[in-house]
Protein backbone atom coordinates (compact mmCIF):
# COMPACT_ATOMS: atom_id res chain seq x y z
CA UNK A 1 26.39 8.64 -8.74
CA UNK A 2 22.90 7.91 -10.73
CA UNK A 3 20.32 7.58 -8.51
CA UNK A 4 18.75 3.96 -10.04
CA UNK A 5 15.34 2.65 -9.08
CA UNK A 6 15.97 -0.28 -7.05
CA UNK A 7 12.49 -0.39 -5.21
CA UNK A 8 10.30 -3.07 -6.88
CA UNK A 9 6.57 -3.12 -7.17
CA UNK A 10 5.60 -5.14 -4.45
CA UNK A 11 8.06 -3.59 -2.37
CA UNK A 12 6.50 -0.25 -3.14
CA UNK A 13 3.18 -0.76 -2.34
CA UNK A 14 4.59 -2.43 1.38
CA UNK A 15 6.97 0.33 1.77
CA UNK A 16 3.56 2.97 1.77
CA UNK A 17 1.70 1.08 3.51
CA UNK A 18 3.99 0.58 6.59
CA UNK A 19 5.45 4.05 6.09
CA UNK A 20 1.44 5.47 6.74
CA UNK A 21 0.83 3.09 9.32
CA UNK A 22 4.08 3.92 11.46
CA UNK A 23 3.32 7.81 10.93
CA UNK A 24 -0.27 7.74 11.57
CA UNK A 25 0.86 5.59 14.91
CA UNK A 26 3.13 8.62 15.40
CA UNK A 27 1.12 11.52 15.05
CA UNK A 28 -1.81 9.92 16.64
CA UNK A 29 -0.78 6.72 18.79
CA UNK A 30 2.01 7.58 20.66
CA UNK A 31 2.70 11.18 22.11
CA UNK A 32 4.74 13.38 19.56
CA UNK A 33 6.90 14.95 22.99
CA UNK A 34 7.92 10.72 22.98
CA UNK A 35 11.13 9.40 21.60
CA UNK A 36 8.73 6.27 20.18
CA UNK A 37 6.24 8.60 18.47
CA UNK A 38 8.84 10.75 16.88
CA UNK A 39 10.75 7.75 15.65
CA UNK A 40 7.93 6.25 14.21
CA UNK A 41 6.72 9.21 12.58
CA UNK A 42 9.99 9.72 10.89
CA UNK A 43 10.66 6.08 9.91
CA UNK A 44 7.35 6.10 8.51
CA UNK A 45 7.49 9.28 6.96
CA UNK A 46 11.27 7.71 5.31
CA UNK A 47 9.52 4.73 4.17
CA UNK A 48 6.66 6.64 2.16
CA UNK A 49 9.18 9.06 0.39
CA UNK A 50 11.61 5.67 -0.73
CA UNK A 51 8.56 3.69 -1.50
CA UNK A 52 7.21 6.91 -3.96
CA UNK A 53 10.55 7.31 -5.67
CA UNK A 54 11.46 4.22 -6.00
CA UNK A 55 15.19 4.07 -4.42
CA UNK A 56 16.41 3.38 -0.95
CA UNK A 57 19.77 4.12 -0.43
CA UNK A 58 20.48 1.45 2.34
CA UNK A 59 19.56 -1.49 -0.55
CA UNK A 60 21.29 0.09 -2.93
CA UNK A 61 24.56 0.21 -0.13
CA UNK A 62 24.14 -3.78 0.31
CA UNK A 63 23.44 -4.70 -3.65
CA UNK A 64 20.24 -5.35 -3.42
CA UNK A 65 17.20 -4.52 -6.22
CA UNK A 66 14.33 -6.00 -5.99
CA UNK A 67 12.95 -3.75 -9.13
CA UNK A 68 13.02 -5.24 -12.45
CA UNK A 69 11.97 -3.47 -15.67
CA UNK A 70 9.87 -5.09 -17.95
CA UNK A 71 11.71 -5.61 -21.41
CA UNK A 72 9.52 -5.29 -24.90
CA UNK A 73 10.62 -6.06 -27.95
């Protein structure tokens, strides 16, 4: 199976964003030895790593792509 991009622009950018915000909130909010600052650490750290490659395996599971490449002639 080829590994598609399927992680648009927007998306991207929101996907970092959130994914630095939930890890920061987990490494510095909430108590690592906590099952809510572990979880958010790894969700955010998940959400970085899809939002900088471009593919998350759940979308591409339910069909959706929100990346579209820009054709030129």
């Amino acid at each position: 199976m080829r590994n598609v991009k399927n992680v648009g622009p927007t998306e991207k950018i929101i996907r970092i964003i959130a994914g630095t915000t939930l890890a920061a909130y987990g490494l510095f909010g909430a108590s690592l030895a906590t099952a809510m600052g572990l979880a958010a650490l790894l969700f955010g750290v998940l959400l970085i790593s899809t939002g900088l490659i471009s593919f998350c395996p759940v979308l591409q599971l339910l069909g959706i792509n929100s990346f579209c490449e820009v054709e030129t002639d």
